[in-house]
Structure formats: C-alpha cells, structure tokens
PDB file of N, CA and C in Angstrom:
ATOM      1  N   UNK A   1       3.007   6.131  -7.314  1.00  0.00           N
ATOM      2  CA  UNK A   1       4.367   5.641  -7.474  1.00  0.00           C
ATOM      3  C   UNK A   1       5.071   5.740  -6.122  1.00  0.00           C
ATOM      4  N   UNK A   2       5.974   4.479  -5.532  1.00  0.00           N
ATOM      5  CA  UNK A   2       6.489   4.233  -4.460  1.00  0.00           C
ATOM      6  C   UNK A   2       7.543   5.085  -4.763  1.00  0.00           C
ATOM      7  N   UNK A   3       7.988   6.026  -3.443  1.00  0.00           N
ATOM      8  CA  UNK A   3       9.512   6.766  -3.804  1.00  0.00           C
ATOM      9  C   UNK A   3      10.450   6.507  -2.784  1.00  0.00           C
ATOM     10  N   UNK A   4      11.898   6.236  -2.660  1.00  0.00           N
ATOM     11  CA  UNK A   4      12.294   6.539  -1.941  1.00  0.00           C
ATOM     12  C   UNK A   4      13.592   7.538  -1.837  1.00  0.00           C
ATOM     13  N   UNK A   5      14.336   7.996  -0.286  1.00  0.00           N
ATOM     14  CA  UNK A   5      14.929   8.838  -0.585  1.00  0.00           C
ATOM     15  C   UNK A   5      16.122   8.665  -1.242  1.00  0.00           C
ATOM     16  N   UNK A   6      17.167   9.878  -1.468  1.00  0.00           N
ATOM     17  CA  UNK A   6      18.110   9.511  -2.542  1.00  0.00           C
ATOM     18  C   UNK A   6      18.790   8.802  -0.877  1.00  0.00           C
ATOM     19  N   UNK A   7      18.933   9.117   0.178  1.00  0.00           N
ATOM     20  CA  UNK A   7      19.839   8.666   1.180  1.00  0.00           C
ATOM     21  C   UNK A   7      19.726   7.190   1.498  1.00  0.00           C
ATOM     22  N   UNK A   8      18.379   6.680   1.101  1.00  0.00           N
ATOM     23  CA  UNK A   8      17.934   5.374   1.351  1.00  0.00           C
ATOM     24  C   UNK A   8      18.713   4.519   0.407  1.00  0.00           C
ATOM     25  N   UNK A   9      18.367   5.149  -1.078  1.00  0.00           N
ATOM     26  CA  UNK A   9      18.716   4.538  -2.558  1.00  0.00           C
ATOM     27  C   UNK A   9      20.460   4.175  -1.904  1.00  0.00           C
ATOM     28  N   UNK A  10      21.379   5.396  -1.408  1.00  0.00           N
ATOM     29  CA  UNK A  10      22.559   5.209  -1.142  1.00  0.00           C
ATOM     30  C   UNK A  10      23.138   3.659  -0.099  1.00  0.00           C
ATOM     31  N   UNK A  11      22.156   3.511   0.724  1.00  0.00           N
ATOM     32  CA  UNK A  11      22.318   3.235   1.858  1.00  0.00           C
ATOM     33  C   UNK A  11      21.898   1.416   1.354  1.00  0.00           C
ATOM     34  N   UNK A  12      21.134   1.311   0.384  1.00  0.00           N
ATOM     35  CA  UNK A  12      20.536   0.262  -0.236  1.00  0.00           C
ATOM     36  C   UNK A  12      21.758  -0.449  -1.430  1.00  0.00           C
ATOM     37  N   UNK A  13      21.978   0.359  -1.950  1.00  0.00           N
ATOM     38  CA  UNK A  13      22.962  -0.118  -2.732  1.00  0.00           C
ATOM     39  C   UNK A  13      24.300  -0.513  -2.946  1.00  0.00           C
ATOM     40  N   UNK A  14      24.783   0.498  -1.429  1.00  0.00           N
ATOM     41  CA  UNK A  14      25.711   0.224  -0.793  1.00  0.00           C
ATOM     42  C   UNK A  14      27.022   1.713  -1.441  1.00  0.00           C
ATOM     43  N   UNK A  15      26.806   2.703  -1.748  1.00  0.00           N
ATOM     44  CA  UNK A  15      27.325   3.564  -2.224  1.00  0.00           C
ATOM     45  C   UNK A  15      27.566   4.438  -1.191  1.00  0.00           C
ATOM     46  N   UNK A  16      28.303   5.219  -1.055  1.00  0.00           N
ATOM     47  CA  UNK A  16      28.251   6.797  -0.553  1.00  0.00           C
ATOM     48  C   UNK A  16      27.325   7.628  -1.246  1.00  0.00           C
ATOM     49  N   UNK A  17      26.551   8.432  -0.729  1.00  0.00           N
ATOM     50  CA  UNK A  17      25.629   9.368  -0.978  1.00  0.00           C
ATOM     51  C   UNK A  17      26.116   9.753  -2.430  1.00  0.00           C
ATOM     52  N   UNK A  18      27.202  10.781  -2.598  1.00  0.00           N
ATOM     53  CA  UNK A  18      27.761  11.629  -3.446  1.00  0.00           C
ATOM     54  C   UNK A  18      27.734  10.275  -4.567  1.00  0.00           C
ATOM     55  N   UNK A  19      28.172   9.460  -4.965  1.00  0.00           N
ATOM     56  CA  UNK A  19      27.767   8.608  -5.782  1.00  0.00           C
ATOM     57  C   UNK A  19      26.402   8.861  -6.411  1.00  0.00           C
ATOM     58  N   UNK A  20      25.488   8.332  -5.461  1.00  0.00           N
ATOM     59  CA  UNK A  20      24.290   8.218  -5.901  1.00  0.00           C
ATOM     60  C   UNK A  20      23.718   9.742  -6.820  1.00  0.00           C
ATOM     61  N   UNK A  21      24.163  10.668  -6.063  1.00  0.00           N
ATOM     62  CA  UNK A  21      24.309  12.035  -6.736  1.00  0.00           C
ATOM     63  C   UNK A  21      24.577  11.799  -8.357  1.00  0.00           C
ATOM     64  N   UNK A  22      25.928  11.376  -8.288  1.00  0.00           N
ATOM     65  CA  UNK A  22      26.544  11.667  -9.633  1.00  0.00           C
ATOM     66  C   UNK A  22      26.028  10.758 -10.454  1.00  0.00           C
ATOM     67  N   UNK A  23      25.000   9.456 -10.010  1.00  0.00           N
ATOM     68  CA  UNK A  23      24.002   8.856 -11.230  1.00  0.00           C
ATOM     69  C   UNK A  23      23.138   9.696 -11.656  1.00  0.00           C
ATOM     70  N   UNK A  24      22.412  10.137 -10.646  1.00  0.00           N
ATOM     71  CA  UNK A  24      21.619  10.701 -10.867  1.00  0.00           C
ATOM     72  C   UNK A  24      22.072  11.813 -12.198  1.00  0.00           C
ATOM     73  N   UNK A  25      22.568  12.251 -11.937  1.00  0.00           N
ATOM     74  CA  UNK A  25      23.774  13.716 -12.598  1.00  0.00           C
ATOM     75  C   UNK A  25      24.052  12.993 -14.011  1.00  0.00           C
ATOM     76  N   UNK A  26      24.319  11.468 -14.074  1.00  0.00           N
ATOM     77  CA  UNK A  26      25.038  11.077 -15.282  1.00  0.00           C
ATOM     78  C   UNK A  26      23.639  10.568 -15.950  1.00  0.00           C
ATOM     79  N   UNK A  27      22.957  10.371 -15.621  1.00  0.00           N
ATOM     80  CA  UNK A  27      21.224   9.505 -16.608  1.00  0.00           C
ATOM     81  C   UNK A  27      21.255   8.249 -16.031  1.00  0.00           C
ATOM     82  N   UNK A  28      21.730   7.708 -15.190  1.00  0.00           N
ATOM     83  CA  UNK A  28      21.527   6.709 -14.428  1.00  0.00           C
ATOM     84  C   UNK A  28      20.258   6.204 -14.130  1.00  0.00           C
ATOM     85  N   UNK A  29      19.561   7.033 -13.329  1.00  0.00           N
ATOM     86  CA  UNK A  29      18.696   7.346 -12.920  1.00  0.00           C
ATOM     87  C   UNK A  29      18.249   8.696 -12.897  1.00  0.00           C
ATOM     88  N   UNK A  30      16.770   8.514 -12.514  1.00  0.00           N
ATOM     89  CA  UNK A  30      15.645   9.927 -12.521  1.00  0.00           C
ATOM     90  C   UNK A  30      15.829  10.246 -11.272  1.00  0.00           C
ATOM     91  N   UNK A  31      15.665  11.401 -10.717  1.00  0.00           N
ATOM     92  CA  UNK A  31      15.284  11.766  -9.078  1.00  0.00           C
ATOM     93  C   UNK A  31      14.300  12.697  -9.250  1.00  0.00           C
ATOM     94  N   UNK A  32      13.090  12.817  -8.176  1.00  0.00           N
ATOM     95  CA  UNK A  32      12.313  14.253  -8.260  1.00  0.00           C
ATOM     96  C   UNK A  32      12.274  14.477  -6.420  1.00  0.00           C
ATOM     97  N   UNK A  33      11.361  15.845  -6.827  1.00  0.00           N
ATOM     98  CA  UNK A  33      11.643  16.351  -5.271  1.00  0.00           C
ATOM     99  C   UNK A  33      10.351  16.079  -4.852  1.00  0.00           C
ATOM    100  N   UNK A  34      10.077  15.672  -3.584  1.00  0.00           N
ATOM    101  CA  UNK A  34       8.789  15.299  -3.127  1.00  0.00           C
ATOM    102  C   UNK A  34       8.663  16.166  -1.592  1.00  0.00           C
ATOM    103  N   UNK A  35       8.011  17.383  -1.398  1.00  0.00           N
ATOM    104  CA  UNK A  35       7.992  17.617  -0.178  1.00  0.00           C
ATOM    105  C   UNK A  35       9.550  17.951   0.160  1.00  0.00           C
ATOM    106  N   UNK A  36      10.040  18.842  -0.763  1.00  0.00           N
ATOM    107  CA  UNK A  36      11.535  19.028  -0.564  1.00  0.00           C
ATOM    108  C   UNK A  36      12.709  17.889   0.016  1.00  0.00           C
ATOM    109  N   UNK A  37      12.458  16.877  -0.730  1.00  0.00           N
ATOM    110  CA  UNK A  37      13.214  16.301  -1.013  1.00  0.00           C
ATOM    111  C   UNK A  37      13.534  15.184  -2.063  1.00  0.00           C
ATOM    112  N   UNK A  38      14.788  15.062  -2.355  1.00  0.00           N
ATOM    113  CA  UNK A  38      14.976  14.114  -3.372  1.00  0.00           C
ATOM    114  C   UNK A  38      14.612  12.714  -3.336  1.00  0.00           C
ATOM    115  N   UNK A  39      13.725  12.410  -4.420  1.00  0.00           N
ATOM    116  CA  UNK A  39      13.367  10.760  -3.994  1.00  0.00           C
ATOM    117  C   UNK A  39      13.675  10.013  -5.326  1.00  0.00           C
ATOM    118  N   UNK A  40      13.835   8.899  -5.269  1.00  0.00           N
ATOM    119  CA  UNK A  40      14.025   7.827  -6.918  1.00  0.00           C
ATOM    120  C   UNK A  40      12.524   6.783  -7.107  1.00  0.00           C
ATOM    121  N   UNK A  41      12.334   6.607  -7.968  1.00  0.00           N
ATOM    122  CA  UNK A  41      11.344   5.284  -8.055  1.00  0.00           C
ATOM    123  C   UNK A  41      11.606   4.329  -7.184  1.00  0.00           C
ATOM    124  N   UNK A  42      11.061   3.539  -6.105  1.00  0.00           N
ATOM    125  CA  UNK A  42      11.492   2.334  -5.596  1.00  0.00           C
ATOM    126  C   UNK A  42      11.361   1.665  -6.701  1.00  0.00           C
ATOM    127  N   UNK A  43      10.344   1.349  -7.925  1.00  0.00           N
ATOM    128  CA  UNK A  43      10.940   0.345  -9.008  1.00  0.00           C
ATOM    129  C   UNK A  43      12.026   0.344  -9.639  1.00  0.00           C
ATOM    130  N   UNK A  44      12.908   1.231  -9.491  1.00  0.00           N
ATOM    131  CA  UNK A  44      14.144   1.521 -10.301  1.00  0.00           C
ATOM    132  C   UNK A  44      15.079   0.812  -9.460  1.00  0.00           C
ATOM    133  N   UNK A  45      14.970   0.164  -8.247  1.00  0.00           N
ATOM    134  CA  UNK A  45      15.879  -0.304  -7.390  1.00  0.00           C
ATOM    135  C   UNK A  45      15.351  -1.986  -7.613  1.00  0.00           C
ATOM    136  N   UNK A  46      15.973  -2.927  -7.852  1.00  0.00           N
ATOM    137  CA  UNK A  46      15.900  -4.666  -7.511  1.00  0.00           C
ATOM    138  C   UNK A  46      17.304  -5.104  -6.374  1.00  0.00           C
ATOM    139  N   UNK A  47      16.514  -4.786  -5.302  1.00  0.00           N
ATOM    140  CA  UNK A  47      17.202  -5.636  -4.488  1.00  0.00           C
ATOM    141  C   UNK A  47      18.463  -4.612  -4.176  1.00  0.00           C
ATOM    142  N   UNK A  48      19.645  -4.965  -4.029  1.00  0.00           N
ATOM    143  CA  UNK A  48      20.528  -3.898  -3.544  1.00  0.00           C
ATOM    144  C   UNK A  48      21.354  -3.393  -5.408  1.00  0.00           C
ATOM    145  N   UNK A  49      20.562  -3.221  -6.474  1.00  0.00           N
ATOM    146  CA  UNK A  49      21.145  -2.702  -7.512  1.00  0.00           C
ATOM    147  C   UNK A  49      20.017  -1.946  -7.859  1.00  0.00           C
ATOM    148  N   UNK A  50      20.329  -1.273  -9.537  1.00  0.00           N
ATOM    149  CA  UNK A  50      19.424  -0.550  -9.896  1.00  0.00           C
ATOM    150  C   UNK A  50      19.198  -1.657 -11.051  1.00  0.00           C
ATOM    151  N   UNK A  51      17.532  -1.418 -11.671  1.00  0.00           N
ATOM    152  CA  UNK A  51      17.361  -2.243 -12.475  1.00  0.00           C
ATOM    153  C   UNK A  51      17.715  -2.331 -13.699  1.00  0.00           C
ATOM    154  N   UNK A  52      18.296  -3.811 -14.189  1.00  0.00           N
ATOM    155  CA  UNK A  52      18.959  -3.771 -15.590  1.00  0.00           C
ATOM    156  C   UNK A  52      18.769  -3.218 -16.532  1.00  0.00           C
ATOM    157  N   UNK A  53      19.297  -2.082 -17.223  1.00  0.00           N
ATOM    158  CA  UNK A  53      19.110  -1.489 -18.487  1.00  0.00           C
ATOM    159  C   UNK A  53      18.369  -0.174 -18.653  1.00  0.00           C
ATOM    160  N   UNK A  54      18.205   0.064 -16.892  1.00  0.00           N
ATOM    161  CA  UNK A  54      17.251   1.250 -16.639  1.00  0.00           C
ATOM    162  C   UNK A  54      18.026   2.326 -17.137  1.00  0.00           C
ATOM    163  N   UNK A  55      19.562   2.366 -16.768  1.00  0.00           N
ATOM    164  CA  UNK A  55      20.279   3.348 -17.473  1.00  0.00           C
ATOM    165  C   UNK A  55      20.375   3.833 -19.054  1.00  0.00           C
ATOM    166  N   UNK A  56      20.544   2.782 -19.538  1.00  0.00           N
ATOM    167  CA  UNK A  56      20.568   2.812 -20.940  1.00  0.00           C
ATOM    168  C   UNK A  56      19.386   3.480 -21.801  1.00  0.00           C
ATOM    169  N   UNK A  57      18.248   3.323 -21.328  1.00  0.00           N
ATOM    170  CA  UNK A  57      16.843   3.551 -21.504  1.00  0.00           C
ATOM    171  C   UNK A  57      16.644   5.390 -21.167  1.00  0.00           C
ATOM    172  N   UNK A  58      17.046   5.934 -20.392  1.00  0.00           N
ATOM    173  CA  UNK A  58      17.166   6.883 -19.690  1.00  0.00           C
ATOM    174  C   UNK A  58      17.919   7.693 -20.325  1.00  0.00           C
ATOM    175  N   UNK A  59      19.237   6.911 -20.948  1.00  0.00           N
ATOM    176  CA  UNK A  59      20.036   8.009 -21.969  1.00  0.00           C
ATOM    177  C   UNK A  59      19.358   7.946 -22.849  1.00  0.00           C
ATOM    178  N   UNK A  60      18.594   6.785 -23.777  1.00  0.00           N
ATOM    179  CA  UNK A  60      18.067   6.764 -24.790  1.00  0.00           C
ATOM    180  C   UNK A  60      16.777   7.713 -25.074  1.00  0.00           C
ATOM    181  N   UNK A  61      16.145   8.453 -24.131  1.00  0.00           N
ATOM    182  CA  UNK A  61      15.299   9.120 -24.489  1.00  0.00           C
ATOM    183  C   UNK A  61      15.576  10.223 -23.752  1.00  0.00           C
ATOM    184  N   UNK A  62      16.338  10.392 -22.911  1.00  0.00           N
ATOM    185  CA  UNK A  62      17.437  11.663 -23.022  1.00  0.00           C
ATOM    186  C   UNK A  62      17.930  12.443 -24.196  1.00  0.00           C
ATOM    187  N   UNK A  63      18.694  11.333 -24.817  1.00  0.00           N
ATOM    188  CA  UNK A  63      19.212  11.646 -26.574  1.00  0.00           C
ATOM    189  C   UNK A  63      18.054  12.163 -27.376  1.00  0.00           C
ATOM    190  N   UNK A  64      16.831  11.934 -26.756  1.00  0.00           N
ATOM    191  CA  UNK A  64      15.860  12.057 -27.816  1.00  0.00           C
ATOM    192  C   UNK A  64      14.981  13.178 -27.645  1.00  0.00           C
ATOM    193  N   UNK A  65      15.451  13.943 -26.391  1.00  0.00           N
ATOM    194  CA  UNK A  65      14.767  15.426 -26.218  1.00  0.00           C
ATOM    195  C   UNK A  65      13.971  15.050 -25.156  1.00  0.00           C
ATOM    196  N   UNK A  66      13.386  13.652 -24.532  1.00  0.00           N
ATOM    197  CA  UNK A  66      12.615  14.166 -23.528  1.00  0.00           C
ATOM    198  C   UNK A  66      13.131  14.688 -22.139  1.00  0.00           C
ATOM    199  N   UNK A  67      12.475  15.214 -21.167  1.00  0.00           N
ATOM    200  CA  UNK A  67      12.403  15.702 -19.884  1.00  0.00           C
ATOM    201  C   UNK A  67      13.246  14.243 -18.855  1.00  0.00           C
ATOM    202  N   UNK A  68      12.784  15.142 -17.869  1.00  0.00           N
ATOM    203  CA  UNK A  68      13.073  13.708 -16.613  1.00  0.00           C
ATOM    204  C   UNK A  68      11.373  13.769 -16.724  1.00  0.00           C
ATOM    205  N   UNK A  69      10.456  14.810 -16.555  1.00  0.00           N
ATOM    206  CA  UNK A  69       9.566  14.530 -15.842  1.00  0.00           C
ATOM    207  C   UNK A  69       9.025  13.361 -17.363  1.00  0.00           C
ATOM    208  N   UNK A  70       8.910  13.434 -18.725  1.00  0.00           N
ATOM    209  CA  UNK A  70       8.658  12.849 -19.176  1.00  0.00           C
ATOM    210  C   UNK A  70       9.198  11.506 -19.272  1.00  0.00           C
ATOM    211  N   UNK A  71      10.579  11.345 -19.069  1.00  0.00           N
ATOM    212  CA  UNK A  71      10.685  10.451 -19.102  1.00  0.00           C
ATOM    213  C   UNK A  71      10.166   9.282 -17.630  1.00  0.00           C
ATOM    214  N   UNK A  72       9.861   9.824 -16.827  1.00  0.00           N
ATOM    215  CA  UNK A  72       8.720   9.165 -15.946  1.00  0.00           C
ATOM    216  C   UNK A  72       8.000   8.721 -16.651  1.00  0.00           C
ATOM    217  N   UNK A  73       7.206   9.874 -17.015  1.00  0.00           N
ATOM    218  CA  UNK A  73       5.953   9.474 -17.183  1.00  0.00           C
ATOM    219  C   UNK A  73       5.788   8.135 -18.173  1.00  0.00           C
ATOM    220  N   UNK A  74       6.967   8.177 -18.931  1.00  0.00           N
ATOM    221  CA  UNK A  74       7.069   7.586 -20.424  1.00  0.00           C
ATOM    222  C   UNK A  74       7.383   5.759 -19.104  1.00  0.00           C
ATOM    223  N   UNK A  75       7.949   5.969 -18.642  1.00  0.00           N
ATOM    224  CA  UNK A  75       8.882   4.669 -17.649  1.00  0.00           C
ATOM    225  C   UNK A  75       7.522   3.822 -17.337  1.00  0.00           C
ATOM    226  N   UNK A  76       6.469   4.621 -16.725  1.00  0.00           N
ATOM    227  CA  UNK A  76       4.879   4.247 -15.478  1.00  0.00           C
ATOM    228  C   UNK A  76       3.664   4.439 -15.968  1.00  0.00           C
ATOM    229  N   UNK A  77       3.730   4.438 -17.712  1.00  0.00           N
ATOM    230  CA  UNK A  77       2.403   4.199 -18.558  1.00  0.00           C
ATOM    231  C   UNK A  77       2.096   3.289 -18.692  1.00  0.00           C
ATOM    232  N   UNK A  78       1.416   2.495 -19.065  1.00  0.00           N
ATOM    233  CA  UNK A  78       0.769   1.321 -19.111  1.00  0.00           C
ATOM    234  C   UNK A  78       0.970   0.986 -20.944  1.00  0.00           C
ATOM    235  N   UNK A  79       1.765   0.073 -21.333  1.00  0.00           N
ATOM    236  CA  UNK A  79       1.669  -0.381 -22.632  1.00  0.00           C
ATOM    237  C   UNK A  79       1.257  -1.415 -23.096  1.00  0.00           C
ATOM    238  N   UNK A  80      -0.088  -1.850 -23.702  1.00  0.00           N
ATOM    239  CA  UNK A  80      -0.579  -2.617 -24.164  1.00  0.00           C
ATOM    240  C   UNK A  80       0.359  -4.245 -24.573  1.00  0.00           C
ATOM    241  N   UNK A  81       1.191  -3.517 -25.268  1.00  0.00           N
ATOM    242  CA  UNK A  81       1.441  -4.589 -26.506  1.00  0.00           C
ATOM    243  C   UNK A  81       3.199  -4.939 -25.507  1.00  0.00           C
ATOM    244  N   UNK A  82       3.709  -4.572 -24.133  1.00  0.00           N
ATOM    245  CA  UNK A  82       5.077  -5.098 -23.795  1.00  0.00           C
ATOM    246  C   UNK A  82       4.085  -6.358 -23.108  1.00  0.00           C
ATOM    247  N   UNK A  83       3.137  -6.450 -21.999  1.00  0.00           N
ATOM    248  CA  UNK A  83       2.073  -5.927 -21.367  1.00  0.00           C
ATOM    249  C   UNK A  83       2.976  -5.404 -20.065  1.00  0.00           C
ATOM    250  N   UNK A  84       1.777  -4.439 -19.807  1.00  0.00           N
ATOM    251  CA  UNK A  84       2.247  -3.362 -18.520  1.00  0.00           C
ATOM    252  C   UNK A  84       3.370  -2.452 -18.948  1.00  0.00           C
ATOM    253  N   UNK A  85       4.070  -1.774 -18.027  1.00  0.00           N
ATOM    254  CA  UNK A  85       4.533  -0.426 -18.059  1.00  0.00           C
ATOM    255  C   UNK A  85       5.989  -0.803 -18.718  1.00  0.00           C
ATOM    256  N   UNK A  86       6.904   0.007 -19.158  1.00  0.00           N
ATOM    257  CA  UNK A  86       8.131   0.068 -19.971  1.00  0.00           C
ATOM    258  C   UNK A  86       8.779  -0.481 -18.456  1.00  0.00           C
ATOM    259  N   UNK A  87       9.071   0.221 -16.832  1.00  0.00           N
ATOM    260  CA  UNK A  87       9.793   0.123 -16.160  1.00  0.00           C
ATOM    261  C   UNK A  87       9.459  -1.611 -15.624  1.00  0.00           C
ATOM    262  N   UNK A  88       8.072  -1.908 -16.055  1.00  0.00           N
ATOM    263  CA  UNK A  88       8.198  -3.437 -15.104  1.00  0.00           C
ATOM    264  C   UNK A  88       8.489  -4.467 -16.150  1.00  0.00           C
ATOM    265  N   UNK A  89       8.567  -4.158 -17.646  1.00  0.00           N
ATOM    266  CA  UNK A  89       9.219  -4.863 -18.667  1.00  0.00           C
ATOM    267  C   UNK A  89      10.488  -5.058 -18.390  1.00  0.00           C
ATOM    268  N   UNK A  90      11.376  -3.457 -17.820  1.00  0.00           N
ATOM    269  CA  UNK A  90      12.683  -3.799 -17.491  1.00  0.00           C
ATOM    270  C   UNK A  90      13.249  -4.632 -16.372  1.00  0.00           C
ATOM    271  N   UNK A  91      12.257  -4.573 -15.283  1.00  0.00           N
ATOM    272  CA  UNK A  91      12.541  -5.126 -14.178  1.00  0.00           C
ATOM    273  C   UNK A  91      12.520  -7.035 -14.570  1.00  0.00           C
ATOM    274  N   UNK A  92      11.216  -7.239 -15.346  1.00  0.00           N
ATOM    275  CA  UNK A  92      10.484  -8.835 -16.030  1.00  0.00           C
ATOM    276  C   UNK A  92      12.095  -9.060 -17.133  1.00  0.00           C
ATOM    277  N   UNK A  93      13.142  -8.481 -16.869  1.00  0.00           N
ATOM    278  CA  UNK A  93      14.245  -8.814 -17.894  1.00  0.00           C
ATOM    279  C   UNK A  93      13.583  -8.842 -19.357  1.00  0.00           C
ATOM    280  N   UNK A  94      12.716  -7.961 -20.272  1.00  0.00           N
ATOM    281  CA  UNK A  94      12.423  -7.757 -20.919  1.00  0.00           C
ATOM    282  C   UNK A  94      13.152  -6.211 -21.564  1.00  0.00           C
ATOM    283  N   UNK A  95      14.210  -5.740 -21.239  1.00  0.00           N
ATOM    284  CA  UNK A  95      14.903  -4.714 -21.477  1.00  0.00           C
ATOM    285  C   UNK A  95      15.247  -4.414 -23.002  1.00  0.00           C
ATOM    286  N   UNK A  96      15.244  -4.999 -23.892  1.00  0.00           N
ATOM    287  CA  UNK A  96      15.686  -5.372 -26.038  1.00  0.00           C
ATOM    288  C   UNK A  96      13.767  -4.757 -26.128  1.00  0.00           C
ATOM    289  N   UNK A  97      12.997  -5.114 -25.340  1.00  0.00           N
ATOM    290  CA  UNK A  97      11.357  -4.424 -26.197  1.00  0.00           C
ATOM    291  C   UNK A  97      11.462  -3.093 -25.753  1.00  0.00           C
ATOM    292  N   UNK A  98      11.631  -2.616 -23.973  1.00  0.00           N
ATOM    293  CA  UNK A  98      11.234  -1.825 -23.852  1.00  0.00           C
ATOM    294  C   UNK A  98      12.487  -0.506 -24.830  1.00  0.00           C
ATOM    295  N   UNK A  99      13.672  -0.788 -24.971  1.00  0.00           N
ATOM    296  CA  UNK A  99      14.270   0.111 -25.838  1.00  0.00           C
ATOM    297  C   UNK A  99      13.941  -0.001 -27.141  1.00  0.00           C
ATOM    298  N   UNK A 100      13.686  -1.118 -28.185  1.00  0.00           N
ATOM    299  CA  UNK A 100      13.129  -1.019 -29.383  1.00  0.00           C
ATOM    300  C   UNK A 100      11.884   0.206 -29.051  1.00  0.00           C
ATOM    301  N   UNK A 101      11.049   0.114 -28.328  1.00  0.00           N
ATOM    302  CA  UNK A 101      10.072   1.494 -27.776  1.00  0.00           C
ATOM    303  C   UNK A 101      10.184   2.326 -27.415  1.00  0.00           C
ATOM    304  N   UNK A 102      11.267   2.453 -26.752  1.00  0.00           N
ATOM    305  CA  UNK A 102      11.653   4.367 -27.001  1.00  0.00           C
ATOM    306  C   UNK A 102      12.484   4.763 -28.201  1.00  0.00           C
ATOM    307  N   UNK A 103      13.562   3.818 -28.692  1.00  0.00           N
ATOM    308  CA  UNK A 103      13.641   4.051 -30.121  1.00  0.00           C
ATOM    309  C   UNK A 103      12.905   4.936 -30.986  1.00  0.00           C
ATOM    310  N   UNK A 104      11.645   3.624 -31.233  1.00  0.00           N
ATOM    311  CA  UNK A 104      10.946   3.923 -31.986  1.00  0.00           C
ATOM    312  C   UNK A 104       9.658   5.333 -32.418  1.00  0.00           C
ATOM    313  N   UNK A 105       9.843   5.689 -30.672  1.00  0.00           N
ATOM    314  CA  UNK A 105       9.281   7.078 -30.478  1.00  0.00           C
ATOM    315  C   UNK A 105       9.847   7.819 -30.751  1.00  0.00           C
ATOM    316  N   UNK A 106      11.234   7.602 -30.876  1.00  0.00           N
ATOM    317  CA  UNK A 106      12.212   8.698 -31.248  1.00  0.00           C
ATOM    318  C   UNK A 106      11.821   8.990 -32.711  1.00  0.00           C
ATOM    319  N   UNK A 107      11.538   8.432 -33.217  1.00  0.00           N
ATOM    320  CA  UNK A 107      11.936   8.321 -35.131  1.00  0.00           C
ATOM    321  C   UNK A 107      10.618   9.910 -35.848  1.00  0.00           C
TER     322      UNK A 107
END
C-alpha cells in the first residue's frame, strides 16, 4: 500500500496541516505511523480531494466496532463480487455497494 505523509495529504489538498489532523481525529480518514511517522493511503486521496464517500464508510464501520487497523484492512481486501477492493469501488464511484458491505457485516 502507497502512503503518504499527513504533511503531503495537507499540502495536496490544500488545507493547513491542523485540519488534516482534525479529519483524521473526526473519521475522515485513517492515518498510521510508518517509521515514526504519520502517513494516509495515497488511494484515499483523488486528485487534490479525498475520495467520495471514503468518510462515510469509515464512520460506518467505526459505528460498528471495528479498529482503524481493521478498518484498513477491511478498505485493501480484495472482494470478489464489487470486483476488487471496497477502497477502489469507492474511488470507480461505486460508493451505494461498497457501504451496502460494510452494513451488511455489521448485522
């Protein structure tokens, strides 16, 4: 998985740092530490935004007890039946399947 830093993510999107912080902070987005430091998915970024509905998705299985680290993992699995991973469904504007699927894990 491509990462980059949270200072890049800032600098890309056009925010002040402390912003990017407080997504992170709100379920916006995931961050992990790589080599002591904070990095985001580069797939979570399209272009100078974050990708559509990535937030929503993020609270949604937030609400549902998982981790950050799970909810990675859950984002960069490979799903048969969207085809490919929940995060490149969201990116393919396929965002209504990949939440009917964490939904439905929820239940």
């Amino acid at each position: 998985m491509e990462v980059v830093p949270v200072a890049t993510v800032a600098e890309r999107l056009g925010y002040p740092l402390t912003r990017v912080h407080q997504m992170i902070r709100d379920g916006q987005l995931v961050a992990m530490r790589r080599e002591r430091e904070l990095v985001v998915p580069e797939a979570f970024l399209s272009g100078a935004s974050v990708v559509k509905g990535l937030g929503g998705t993020i609270t949604l299985l937030r609400d549902n007890g998982y981790t950050e680290d799970e909810i990675l993992e859950w984002l960069f699995t490979s799903d048969d039946t969207l085809p490919g991973t929940p995060i490149e469904a969201l990116r393919g504007d396929r965002g209504r399947e990949v939440k009917r699927r964490a939904q439905a894990m929820a239940l």
